[in-house]
PDB file of N, CA and C in Angstrom:
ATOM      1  N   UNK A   1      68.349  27.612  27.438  1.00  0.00           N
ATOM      2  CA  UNK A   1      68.535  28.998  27.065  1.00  0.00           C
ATOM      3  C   UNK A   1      68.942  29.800  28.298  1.00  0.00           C
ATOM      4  N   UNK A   2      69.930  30.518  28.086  1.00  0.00           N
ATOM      5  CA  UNK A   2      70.524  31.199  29.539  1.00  0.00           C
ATOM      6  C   UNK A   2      69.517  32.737  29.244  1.00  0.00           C
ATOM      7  N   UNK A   3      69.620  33.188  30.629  1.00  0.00           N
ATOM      8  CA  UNK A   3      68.849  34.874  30.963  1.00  0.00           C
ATOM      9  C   UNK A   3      69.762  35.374  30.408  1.00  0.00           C
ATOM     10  N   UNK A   4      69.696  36.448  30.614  1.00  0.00           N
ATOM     11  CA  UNK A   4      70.760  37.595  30.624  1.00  0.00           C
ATOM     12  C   UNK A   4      71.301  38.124  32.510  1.00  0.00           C
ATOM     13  N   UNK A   5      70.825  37.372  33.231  1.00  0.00           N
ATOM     14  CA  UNK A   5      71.189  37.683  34.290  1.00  0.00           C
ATOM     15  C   UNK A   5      72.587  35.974  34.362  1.00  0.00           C
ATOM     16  N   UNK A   6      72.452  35.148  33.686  1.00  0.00           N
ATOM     17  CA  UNK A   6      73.573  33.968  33.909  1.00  0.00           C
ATOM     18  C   UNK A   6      74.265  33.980  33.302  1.00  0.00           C
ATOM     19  N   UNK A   7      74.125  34.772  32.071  1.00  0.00           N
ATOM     20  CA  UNK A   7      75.879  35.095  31.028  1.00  0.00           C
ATOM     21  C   UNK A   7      76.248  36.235  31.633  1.00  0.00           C
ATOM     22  N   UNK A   8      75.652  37.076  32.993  1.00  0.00           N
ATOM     23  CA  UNK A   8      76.316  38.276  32.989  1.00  0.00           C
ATOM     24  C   UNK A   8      76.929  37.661  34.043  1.00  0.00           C
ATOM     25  N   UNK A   9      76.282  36.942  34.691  1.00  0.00           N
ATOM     26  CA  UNK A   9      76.983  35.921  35.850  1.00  0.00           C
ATOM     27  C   UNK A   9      78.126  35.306  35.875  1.00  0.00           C
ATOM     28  N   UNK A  10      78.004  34.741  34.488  1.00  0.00           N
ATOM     29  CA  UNK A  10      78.961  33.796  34.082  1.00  0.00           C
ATOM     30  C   UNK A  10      80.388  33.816  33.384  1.00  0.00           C
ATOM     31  N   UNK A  11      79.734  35.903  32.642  1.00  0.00           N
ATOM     32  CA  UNK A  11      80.839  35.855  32.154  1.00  0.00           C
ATOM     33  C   UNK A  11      81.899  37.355  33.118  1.00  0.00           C
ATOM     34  N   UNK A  12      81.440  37.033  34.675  1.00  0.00           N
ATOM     35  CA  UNK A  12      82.264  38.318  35.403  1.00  0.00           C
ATOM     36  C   UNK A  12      83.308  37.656  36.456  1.00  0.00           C
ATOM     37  N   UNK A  13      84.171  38.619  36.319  1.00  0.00           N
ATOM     38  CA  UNK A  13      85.496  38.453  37.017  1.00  0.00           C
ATOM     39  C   UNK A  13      85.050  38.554  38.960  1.00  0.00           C
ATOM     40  N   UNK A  14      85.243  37.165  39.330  1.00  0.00           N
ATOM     41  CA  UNK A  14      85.065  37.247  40.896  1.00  0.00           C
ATOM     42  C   UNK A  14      86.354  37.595  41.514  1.00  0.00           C
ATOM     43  N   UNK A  15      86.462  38.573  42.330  1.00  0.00           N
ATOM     44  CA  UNK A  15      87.496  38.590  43.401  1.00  0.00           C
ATOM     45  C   UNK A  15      87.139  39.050  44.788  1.00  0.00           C
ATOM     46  N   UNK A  16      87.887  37.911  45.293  1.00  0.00           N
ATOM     47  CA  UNK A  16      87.109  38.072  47.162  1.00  0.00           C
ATOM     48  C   UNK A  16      88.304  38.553  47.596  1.00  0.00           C
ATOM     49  N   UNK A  17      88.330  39.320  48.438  1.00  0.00           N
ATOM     50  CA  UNK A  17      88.984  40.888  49.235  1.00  0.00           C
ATOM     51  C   UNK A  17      89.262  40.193  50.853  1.00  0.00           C
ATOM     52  N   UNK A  18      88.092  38.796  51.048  1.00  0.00           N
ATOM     53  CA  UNK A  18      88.171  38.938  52.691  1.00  0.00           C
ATOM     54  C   UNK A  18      89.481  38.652  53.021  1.00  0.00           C
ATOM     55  N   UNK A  19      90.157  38.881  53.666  1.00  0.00           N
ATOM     56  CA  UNK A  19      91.283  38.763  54.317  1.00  0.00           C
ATOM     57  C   UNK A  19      91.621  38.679  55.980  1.00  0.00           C
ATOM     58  N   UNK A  20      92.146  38.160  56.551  1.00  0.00           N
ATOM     59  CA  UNK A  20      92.692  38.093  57.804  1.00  0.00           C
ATOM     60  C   UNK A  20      94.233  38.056  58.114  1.00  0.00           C
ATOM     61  N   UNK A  21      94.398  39.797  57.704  1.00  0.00           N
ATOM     62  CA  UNK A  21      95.895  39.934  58.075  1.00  0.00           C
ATOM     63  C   UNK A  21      96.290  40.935  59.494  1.00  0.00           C
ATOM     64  N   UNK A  22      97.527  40.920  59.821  1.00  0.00           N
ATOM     65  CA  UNK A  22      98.106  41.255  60.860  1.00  0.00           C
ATOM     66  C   UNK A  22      99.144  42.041  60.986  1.00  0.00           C
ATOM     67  N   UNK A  23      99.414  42.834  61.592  1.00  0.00           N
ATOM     68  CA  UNK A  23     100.774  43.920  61.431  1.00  0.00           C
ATOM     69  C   UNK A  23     101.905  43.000  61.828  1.00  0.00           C
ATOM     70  N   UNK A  24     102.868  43.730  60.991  1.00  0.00           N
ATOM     71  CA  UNK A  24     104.153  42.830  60.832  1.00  0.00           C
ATOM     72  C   UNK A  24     104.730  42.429  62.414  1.00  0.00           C
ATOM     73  N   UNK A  25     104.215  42.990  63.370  1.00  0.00           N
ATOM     74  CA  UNK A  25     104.690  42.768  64.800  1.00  0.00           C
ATOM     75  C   UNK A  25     104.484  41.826  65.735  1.00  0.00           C
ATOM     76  N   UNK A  26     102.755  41.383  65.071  1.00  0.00           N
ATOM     77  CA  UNK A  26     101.876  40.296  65.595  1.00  0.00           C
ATOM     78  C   UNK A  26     103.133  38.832  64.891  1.00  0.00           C
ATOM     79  N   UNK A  27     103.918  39.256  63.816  1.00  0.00           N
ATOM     80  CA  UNK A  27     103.764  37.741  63.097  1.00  0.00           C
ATOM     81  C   UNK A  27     105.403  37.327  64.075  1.00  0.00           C
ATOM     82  N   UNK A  28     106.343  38.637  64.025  1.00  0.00           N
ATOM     83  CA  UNK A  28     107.315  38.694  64.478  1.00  0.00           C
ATOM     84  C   UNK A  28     107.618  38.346  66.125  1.00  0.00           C
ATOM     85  N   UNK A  29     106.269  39.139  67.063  1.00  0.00           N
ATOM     86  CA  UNK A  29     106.094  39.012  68.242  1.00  0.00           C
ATOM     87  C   UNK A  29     105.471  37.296  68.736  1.00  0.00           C
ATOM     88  N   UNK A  30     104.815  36.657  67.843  1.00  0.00           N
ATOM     89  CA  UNK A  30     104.285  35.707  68.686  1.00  0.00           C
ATOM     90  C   UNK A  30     104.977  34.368  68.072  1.00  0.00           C
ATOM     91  N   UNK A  31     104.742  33.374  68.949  1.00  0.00           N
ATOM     92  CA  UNK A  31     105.150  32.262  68.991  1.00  0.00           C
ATOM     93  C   UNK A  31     104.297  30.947  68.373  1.00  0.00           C
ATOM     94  N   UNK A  32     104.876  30.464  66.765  1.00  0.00           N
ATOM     95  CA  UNK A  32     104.242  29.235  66.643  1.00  0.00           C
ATOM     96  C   UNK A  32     104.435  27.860  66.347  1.00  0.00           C
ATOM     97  N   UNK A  33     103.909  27.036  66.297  1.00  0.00           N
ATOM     98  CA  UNK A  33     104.433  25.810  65.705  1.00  0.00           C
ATOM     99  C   UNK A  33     103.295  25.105  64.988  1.00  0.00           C
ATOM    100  N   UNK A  34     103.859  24.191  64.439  1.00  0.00           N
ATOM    101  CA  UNK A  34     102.613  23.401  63.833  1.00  0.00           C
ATOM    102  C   UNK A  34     101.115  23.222  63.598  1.00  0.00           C
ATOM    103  N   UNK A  35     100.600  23.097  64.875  1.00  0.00           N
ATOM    104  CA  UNK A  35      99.438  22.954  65.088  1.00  0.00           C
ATOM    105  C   UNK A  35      98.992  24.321  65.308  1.00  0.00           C
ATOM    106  N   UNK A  36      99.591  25.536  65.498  1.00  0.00           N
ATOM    107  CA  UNK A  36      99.287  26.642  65.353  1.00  0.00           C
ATOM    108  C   UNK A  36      98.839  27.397  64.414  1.00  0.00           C
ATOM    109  N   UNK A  37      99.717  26.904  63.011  1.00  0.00           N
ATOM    110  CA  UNK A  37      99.344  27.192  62.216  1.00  0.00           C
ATOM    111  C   UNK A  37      98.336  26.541  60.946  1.00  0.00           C
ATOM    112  N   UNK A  38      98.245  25.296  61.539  1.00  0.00           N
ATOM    113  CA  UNK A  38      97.073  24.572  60.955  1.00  0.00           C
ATOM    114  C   UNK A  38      95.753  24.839  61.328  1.00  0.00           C
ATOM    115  N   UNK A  39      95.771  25.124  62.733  1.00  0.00           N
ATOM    116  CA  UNK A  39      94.437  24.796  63.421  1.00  0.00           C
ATOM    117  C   UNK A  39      94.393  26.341  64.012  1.00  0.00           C
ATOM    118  N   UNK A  40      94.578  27.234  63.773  1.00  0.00           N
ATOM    119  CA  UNK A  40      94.181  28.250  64.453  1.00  0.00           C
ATOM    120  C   UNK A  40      93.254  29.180  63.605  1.00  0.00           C
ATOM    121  N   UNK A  41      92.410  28.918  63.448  1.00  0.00           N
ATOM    122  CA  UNK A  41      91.372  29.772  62.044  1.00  0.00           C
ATOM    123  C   UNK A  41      90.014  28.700  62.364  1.00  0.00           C
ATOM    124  N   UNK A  42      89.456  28.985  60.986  1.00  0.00           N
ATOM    125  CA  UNK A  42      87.843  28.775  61.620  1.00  0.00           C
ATOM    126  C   UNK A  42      87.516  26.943  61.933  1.00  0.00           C
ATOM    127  N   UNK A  43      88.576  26.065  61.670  1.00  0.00           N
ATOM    128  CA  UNK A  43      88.419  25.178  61.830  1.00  0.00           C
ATOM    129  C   UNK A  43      87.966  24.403  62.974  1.00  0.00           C
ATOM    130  N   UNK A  44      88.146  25.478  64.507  1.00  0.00           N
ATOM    131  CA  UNK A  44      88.514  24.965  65.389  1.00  0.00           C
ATOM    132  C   UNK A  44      87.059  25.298  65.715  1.00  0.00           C
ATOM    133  N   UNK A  45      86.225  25.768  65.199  1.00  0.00           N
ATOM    134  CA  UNK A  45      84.405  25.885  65.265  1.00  0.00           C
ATOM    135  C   UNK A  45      83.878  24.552  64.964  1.00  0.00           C
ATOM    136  N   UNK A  46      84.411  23.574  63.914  1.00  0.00           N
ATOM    137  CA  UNK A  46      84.340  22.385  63.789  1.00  0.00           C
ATOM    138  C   UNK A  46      84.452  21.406  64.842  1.00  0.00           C
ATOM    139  N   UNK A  47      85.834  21.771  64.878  1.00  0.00           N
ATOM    140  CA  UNK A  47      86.146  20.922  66.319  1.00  0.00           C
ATOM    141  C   UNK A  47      85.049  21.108  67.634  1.00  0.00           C
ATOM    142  N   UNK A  48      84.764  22.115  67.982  1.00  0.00           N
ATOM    143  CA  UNK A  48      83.981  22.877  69.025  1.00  0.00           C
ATOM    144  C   UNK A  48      82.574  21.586  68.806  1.00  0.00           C
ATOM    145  N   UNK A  49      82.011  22.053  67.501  1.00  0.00           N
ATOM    146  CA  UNK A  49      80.628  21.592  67.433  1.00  0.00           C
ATOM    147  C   UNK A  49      80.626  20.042  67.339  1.00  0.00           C
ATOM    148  N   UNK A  50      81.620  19.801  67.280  1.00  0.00           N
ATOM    149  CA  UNK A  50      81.829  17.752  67.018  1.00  0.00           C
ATOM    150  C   UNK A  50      82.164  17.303  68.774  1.00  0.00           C
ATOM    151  N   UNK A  51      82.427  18.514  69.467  1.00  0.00           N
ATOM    152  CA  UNK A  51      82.060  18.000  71.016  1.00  0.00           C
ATOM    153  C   UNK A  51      83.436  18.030  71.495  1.00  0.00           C
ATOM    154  N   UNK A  52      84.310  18.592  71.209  1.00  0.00           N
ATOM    155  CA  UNK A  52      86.204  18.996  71.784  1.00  0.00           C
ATOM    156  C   UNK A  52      85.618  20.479  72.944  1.00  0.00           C
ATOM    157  N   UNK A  53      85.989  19.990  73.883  1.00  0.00           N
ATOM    158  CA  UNK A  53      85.915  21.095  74.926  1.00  0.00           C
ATOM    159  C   UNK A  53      87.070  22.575  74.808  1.00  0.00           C
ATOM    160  N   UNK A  54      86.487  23.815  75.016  1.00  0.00           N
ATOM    161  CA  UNK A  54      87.236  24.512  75.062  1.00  0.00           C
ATOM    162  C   UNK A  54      88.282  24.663  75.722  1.00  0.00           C
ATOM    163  N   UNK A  55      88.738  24.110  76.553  1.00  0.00           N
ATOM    164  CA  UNK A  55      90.130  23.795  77.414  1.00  0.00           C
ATOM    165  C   UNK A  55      90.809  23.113  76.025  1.00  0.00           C
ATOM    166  N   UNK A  56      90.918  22.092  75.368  1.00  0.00           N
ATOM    167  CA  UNK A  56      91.328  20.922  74.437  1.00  0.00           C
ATOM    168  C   UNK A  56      91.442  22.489  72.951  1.00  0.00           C
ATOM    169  N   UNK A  57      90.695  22.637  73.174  1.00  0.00           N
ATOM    170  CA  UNK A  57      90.855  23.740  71.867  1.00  0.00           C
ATOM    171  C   UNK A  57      92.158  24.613  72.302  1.00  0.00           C
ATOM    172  N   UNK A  58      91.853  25.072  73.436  1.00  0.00           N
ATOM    173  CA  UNK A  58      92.928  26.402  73.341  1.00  0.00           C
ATOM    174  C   UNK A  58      94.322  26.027  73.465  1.00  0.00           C
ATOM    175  N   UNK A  59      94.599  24.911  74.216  1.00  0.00           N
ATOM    176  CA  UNK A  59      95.812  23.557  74.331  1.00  0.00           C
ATOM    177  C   UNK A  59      96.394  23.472  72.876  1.00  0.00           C
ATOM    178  N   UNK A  60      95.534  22.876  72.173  1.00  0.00           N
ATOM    179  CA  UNK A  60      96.197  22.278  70.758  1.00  0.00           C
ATOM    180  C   UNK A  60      96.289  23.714  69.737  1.00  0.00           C
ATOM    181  N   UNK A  61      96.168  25.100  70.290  1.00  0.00           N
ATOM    182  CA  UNK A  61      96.477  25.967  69.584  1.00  0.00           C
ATOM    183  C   UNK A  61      98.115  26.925  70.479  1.00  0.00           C
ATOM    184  N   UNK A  62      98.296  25.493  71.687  1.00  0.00           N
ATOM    185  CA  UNK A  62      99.368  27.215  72.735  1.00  0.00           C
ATOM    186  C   UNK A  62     100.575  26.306  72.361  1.00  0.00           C
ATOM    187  N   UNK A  63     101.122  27.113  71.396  1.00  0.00           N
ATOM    188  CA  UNK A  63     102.578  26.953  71.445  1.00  0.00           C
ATOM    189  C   UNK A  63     103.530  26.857  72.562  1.00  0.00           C
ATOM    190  N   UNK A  64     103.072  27.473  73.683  1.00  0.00           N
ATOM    191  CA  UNK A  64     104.110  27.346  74.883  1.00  0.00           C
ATOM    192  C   UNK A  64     104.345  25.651  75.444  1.00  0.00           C
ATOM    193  N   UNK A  65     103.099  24.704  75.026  1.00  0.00           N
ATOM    194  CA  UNK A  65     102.662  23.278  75.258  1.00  0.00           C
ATOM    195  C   UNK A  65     104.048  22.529  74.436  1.00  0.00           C
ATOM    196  N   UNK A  66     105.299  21.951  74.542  1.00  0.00           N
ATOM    197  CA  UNK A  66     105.741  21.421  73.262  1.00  0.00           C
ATOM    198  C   UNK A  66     104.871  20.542  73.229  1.00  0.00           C
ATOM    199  N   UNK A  67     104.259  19.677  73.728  1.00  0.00           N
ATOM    200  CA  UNK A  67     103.786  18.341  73.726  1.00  0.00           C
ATOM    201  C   UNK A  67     102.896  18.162  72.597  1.00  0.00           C
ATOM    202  N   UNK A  68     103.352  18.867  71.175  1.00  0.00           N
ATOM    203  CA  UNK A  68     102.382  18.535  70.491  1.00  0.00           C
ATOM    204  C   UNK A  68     101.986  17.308  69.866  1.00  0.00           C
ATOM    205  N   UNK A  69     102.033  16.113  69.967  1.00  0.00           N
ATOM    206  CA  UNK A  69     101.347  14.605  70.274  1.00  0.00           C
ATOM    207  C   UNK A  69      99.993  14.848  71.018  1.00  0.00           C
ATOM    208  N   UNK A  70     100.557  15.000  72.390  1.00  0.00           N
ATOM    209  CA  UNK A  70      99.376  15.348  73.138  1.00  0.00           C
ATOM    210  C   UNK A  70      98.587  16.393  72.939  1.00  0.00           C
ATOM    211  N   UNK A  71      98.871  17.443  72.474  1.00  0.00           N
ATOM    212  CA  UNK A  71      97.673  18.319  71.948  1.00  0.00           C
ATOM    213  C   UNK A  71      96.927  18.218  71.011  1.00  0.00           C
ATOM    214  N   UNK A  72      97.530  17.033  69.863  1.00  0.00           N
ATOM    215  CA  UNK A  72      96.379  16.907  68.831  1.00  0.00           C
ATOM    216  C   UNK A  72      95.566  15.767  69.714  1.00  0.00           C
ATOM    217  N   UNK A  73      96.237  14.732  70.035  1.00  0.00           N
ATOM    218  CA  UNK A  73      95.607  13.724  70.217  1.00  0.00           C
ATOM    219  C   UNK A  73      94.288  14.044  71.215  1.00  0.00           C
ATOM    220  N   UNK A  74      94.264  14.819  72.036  1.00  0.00           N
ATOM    221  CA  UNK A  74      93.313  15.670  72.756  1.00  0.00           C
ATOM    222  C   UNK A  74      91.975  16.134  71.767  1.00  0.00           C
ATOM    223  N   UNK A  75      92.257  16.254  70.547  1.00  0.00           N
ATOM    224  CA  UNK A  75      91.189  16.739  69.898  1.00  0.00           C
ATOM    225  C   UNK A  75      90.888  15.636  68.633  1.00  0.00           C
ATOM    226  N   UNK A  76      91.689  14.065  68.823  1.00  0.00           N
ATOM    227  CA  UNK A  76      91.747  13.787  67.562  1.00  0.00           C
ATOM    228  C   UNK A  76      90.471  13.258  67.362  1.00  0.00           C
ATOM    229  N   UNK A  77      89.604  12.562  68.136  1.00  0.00           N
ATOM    230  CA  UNK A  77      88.449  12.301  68.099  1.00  0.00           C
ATOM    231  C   UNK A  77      87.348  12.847  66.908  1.00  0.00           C
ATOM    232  N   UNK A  78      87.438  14.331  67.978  1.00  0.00           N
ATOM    233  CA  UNK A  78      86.834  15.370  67.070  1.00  0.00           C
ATOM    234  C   UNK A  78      87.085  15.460  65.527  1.00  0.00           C
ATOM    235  N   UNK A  79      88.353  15.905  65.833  1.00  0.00           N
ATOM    236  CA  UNK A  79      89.173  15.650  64.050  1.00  0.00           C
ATOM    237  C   UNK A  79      88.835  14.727  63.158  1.00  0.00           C
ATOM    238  N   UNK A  80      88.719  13.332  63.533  1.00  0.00           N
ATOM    239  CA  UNK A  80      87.957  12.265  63.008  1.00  0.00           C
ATOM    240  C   UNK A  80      86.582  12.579  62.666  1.00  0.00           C
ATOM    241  N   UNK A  81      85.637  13.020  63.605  1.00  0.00           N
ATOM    242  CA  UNK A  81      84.524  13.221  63.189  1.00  0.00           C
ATOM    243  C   UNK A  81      84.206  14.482  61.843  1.00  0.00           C
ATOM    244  N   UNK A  82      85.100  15.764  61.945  1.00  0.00           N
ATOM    245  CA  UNK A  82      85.057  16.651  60.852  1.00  0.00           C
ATOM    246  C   UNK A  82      86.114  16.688  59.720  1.00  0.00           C
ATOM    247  N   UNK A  83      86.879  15.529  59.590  1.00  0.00           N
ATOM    248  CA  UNK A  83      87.947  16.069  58.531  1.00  0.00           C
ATOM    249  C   UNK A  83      87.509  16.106  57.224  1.00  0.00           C
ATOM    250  N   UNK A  84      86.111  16.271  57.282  1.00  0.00           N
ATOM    251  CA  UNK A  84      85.673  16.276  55.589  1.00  0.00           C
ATOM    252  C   UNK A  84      84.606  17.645  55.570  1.00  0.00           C
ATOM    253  N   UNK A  85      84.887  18.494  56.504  1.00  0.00           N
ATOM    254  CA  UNK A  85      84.823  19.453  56.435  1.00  0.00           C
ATOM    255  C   UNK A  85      85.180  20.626  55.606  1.00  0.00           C
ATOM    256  N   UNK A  86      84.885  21.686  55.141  1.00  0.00           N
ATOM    257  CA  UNK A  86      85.079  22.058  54.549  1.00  0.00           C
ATOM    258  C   UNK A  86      86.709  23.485  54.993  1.00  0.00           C
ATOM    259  N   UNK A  87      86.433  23.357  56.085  1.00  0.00           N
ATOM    260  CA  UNK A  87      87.830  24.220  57.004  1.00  0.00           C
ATOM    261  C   UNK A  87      88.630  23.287  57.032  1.00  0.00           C
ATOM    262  N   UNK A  88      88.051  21.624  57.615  1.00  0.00           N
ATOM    263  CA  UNK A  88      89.236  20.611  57.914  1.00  0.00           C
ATOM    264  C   UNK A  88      89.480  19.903  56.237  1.00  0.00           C
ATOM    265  N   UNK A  89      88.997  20.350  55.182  1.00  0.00           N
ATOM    266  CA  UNK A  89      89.726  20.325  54.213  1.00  0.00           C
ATOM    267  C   UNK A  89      90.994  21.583  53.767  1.00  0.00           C
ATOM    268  N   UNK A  90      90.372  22.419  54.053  1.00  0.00           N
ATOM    269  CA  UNK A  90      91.945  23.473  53.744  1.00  0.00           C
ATOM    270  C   UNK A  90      92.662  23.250  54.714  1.00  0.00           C
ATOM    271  N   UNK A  91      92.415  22.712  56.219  1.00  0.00           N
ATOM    272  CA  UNK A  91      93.957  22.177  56.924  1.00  0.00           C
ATOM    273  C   UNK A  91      94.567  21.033  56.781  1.00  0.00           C
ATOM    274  N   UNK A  92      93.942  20.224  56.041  1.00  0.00           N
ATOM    275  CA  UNK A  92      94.921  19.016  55.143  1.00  0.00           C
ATOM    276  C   UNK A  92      95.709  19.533  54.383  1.00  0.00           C
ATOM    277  N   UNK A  93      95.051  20.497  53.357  1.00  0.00           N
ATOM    278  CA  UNK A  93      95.411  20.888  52.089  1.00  0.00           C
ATOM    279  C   UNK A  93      96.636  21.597  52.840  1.00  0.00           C
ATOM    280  N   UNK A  94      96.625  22.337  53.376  1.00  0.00           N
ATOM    281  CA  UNK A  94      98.067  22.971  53.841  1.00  0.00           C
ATOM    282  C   UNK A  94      99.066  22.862  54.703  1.00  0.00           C
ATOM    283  N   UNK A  95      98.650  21.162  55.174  1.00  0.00           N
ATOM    284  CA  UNK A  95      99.408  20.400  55.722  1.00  0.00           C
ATOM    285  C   UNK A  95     100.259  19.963  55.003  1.00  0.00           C
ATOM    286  N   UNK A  96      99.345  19.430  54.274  1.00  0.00           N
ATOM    287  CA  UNK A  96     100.315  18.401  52.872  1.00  0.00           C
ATOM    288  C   UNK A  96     101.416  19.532  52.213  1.00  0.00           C
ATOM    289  N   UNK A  97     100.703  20.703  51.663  1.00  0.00           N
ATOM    290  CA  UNK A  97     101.462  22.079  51.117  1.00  0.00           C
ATOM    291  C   UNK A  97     102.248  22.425  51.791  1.00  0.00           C
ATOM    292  N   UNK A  98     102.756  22.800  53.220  1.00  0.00           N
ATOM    293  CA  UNK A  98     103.730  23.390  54.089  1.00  0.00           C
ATOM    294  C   UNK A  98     104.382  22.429  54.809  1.00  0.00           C
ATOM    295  N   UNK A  99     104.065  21.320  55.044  1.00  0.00           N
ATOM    296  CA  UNK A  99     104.999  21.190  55.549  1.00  0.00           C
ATOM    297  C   UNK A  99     104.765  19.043  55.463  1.00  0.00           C
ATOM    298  N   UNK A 100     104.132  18.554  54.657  1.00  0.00           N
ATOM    299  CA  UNK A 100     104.726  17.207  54.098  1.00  0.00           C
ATOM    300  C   UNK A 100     103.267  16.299  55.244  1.00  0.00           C
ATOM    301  N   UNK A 101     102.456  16.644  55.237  1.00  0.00           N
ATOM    302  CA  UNK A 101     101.608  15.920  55.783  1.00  0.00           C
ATOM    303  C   UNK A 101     100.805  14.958  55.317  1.00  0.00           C
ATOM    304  N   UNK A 102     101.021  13.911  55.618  1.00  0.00           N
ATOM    305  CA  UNK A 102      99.716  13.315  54.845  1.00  0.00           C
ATOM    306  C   UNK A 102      98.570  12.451  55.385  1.00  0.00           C
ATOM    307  N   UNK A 103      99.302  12.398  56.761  1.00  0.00           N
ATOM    308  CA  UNK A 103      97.696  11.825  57.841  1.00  0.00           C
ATOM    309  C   UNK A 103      97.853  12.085  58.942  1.00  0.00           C
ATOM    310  N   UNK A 104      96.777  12.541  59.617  1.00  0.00           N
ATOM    311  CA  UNK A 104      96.871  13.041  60.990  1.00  0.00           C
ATOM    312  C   UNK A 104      96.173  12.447  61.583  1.00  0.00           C
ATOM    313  N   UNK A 105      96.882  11.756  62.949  1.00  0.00           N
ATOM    314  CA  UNK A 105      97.051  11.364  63.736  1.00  0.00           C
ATOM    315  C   UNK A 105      97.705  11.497  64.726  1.00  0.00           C
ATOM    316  N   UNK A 106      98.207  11.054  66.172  1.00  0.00           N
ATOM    317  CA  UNK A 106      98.719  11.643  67.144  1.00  0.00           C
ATOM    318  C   UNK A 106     100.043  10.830  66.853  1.00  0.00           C
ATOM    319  N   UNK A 107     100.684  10.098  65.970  1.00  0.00           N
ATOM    320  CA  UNK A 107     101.690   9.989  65.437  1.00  0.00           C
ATOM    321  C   UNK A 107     101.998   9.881  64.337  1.00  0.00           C
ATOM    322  N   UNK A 108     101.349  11.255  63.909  1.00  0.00           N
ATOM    323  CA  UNK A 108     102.072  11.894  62.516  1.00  0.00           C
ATOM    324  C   UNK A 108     103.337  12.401  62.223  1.00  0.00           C
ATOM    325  N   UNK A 109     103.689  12.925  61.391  1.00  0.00           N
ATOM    326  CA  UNK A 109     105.357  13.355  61.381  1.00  0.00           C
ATOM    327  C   UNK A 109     105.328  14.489  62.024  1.00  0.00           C
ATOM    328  N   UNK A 110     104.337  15.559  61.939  1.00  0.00           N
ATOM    329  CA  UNK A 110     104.190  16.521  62.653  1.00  0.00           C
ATOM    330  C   UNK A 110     104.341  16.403  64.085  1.00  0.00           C
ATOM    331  N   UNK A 111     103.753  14.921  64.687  1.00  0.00           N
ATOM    332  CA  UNK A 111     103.992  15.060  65.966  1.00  0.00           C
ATOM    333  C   UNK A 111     104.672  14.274  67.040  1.00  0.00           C
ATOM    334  N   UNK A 112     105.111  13.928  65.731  1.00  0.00           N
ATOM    335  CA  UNK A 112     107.387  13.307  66.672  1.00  0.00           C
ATOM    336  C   UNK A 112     107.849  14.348  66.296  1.00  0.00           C
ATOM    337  N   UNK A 113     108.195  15.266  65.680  1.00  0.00           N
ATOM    338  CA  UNK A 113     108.758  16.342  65.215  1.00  0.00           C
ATOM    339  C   UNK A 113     109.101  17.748  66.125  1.00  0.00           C
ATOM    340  N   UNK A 114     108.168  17.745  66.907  1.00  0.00           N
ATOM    341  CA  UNK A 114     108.138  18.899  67.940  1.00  0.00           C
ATOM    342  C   UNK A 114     107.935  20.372  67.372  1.00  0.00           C
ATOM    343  N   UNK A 115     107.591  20.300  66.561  1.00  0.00           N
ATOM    344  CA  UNK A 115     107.791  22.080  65.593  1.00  0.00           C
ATOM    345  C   UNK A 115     106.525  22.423  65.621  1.00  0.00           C
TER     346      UNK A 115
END
């Protein structure tokens, strides 16, 4: 038998508002590639707590690096230890979605690719 507090639960419209957006200048002004845009959000707290040093973090997020091989592979360890994470599940998910990913590793397509 449901309350009346779990059909009111159950039957209401959720919408989450949080957002993390940026003025059109930030997107225009800065520089990214790949691993920039995979790994630059809360995932990289994962990485942090699975034991990737903050030098290795800020590397596999600087676009100015092309060497991106070497910048994942710097953290792939880590990556191994969290990809069933719940952040390092939405950066699969939008690996695979943007741009054709389907395993990461330090010779993924992403990273002969240079982008």
């Amino acid at each position: 038998m449901h309350s009346e507090l779990e059909e009111f639960i159950a039957s209401s419209t959720l919408c989450n508002t949080h957002e993390h957006t940026e003025y059109e200048r930030f997107y225009r002004d800065s520089r990214h590639d790949v691993l920039t845009h995979l790994f630059d959000n809360y995932v990289v707290f994962d990485l942090h707590s699975a034991g990737a040093s903050q030098k290795s973090l800020d590397a596999l997020i600087d676009p100015s690096d092309p060497d991106v091989a070497r910048r994942f592979r710097d953290v792939q360890t880590y990556w191994d230890r969290i990809h069933f994470t719940g952040y390092a599940e939405g950066v699969k998910l939008a690996a695979k979605r943007l741009f054709g990913i389907d395993v990461f590793d330090s010779g993924s397509a992403f990273c002969g690719s240079g982008n």
